[in-house]
C-alpha atoms as a PDB file:
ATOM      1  CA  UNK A   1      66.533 -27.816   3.804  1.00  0.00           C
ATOM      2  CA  UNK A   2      63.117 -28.527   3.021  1.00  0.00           C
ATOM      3  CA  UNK A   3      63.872 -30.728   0.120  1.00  0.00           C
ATOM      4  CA  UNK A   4      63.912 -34.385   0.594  1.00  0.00           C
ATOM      5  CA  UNK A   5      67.696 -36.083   0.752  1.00  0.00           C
ATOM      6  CA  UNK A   6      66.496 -38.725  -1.979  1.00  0.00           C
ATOM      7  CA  UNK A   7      65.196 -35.581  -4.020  1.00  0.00           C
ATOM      8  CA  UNK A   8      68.458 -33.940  -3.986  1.00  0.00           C
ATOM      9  CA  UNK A   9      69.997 -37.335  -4.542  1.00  0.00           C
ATOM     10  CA  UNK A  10      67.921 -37.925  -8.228  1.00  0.00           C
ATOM     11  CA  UNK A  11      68.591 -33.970  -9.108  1.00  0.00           C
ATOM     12  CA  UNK A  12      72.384 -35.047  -8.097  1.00  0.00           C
ATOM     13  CA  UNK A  13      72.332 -37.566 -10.843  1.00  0.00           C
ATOM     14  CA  UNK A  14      70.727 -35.339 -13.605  1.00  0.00           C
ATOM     15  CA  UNK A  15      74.012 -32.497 -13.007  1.00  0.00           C
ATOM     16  CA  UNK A  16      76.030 -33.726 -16.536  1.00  0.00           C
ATOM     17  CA  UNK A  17      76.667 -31.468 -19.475  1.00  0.00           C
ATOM     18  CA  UNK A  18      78.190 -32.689 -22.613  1.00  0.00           C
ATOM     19  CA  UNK A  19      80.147 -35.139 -20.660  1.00  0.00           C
ATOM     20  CA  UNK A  20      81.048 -33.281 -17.755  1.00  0.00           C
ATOM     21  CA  UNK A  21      80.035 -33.025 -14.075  1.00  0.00           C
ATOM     22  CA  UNK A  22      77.022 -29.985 -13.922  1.00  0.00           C
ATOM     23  CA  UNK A  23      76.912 -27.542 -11.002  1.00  0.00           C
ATOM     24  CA  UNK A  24      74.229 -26.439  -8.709  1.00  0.00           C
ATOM     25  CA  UNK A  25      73.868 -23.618  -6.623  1.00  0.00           C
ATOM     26  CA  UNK A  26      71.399 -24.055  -3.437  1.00  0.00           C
ATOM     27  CA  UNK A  27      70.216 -21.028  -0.984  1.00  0.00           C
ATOM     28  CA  UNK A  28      69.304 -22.440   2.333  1.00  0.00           C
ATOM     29  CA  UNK A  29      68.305 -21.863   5.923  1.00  0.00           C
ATOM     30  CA  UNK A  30      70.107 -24.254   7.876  1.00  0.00           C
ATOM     31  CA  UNK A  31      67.355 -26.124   9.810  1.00  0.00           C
ATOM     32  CA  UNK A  32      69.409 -28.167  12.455  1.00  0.00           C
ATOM     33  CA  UNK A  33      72.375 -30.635  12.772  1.00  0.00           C
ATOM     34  CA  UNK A  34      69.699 -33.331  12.195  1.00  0.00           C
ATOM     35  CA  UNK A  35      69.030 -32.081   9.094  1.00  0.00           C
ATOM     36  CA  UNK A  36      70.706 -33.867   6.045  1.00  0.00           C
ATOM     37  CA  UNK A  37      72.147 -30.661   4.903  1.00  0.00           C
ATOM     38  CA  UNK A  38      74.536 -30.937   7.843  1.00  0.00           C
ATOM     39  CA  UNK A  39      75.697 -34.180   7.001  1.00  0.00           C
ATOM     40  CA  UNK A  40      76.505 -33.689   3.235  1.00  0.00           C
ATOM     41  CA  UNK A  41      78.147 -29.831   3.580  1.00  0.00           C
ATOM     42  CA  UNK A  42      79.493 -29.602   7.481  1.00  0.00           C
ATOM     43  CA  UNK A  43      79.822 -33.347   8.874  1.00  0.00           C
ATOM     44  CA  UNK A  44      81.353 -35.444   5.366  1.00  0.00           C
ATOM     45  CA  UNK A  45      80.990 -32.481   2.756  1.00  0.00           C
ATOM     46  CA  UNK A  46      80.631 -34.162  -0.915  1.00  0.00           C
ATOM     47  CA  UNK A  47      84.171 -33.563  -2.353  1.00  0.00           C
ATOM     48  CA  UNK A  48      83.368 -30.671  -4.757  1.00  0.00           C
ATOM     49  CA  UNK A  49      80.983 -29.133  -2.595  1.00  0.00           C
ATOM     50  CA  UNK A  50      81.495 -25.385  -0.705  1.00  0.00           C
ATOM     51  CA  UNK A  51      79.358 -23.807   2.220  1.00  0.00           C
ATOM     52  CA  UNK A  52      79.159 -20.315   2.076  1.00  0.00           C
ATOM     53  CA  UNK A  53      78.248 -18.741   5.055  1.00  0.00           C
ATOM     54  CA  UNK A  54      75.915 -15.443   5.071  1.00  0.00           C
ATOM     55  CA  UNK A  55      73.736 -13.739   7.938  1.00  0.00           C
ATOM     56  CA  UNK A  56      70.875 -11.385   6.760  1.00  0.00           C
ATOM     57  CA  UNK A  57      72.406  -8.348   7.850  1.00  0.00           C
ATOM     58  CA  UNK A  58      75.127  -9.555   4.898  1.00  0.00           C
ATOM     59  CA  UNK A  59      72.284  -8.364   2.261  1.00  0.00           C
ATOM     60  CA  UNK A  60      72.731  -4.890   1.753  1.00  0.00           C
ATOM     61  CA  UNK A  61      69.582  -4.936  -0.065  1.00  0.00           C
ATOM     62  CA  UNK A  62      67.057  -5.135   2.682  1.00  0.00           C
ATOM     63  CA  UNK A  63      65.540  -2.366   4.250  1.00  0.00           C
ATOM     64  CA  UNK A  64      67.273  -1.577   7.063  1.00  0.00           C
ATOM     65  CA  UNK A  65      64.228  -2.416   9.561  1.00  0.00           C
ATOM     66  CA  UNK A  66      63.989  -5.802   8.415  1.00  0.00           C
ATOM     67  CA  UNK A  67      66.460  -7.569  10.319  1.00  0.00           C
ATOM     68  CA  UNK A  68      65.207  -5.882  13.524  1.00  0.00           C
ATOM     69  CA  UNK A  69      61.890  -7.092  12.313  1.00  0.00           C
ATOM     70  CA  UNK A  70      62.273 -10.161  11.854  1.00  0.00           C
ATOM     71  CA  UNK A  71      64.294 -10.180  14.925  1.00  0.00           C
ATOM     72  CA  UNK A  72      61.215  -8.949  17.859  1.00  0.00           C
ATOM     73  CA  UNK A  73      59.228 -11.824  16.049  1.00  0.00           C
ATOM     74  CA  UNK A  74      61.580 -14.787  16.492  1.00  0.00           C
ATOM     75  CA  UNK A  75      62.842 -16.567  19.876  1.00  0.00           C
ATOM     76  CA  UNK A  76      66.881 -16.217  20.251  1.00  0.00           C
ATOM     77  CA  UNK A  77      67.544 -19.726  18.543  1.00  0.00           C
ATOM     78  CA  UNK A  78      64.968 -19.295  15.603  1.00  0.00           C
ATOM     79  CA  UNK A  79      66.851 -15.758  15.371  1.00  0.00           C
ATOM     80  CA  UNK A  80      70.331 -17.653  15.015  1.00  0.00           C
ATOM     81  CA  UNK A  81      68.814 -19.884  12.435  1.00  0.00           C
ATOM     82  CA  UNK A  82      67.166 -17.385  10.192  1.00  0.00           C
ATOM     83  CA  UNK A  83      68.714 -14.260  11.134  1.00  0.00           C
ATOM     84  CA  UNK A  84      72.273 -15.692  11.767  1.00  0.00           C
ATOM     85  CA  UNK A  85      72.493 -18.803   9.380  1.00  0.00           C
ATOM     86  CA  UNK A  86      73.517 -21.216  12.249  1.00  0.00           C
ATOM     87  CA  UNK A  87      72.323 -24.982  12.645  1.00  0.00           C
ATOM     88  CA  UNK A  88      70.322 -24.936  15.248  1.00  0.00           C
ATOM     89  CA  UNK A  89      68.466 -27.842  16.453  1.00  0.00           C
ATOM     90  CA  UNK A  90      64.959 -26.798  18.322  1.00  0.00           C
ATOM     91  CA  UNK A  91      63.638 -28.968  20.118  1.00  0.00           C
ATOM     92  CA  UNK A  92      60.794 -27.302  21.663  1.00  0.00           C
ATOM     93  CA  UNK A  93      59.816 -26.012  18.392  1.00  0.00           C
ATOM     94  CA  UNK A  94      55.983 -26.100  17.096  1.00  0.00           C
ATOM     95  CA  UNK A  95      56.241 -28.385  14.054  1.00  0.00           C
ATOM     96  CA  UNK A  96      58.604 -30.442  12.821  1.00  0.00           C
ATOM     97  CA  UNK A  97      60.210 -30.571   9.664  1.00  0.00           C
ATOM     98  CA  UNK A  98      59.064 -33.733   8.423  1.00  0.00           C
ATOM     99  CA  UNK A  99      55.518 -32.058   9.098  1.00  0.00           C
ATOM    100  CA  UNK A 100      56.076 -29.150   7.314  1.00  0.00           C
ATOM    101  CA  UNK A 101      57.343 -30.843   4.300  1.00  0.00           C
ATOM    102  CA  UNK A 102      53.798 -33.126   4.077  1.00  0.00           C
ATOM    103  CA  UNK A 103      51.733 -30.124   3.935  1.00  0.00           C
ATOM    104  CA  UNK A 104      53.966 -28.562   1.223  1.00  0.00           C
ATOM    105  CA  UNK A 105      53.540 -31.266  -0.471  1.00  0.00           C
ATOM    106  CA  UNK A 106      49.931 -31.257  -0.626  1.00  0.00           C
END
């Protein structure tokens, strides 16, 4: 969710293998209906694209604190968002995506 549209679009173009269409498989917190993730696999899904949908208490290989964790430290939306896998839009949230994405890129 963090990765640029137009980055995923060039690593789009490089998916060919001996004359066939590649695959890629991408693990992501949905960050909002804003996001582009939304658009490309909930809004107009690419045609060979699949959403798989998975909370964190689907991974039986956390300890079994975590969730509850994670869950005291978050607000009830950022819980749905990391916790549940929803696309949530916050608006009241701290920084923005676009802001977050400069300073990984730094």
């Amino acid at each position: 969710s963090y990765m640029r549209e137009e980055s995923f679009d060039v690593l789009l173009g490089c998916l060919r293998d001996r004359g066939q269409m590649g695959w890629l498989s991408l693990t992501f917190t949905p960050k909002g209906k804003r996001n582009w993730t939304y658009k490309l696999f909930v809004e107009r899904p690419m045609p060979s694209a699949e959403l798989f949908h998975a909370r964190t208490a689907d991974n039986p290989f956390l300890p079994d604190e975590f969730e509850s964790t994670m869950r005291s430290r978050y607000t009830a939306s950022k819980s749905l968002q990391e916790l549940g896998g929803e696309f949530i839009d916050d608006d009241g949230q701290l920084i923005s995506y676009d802001d977050m994405i400069a300073c990984t890129a730094e």
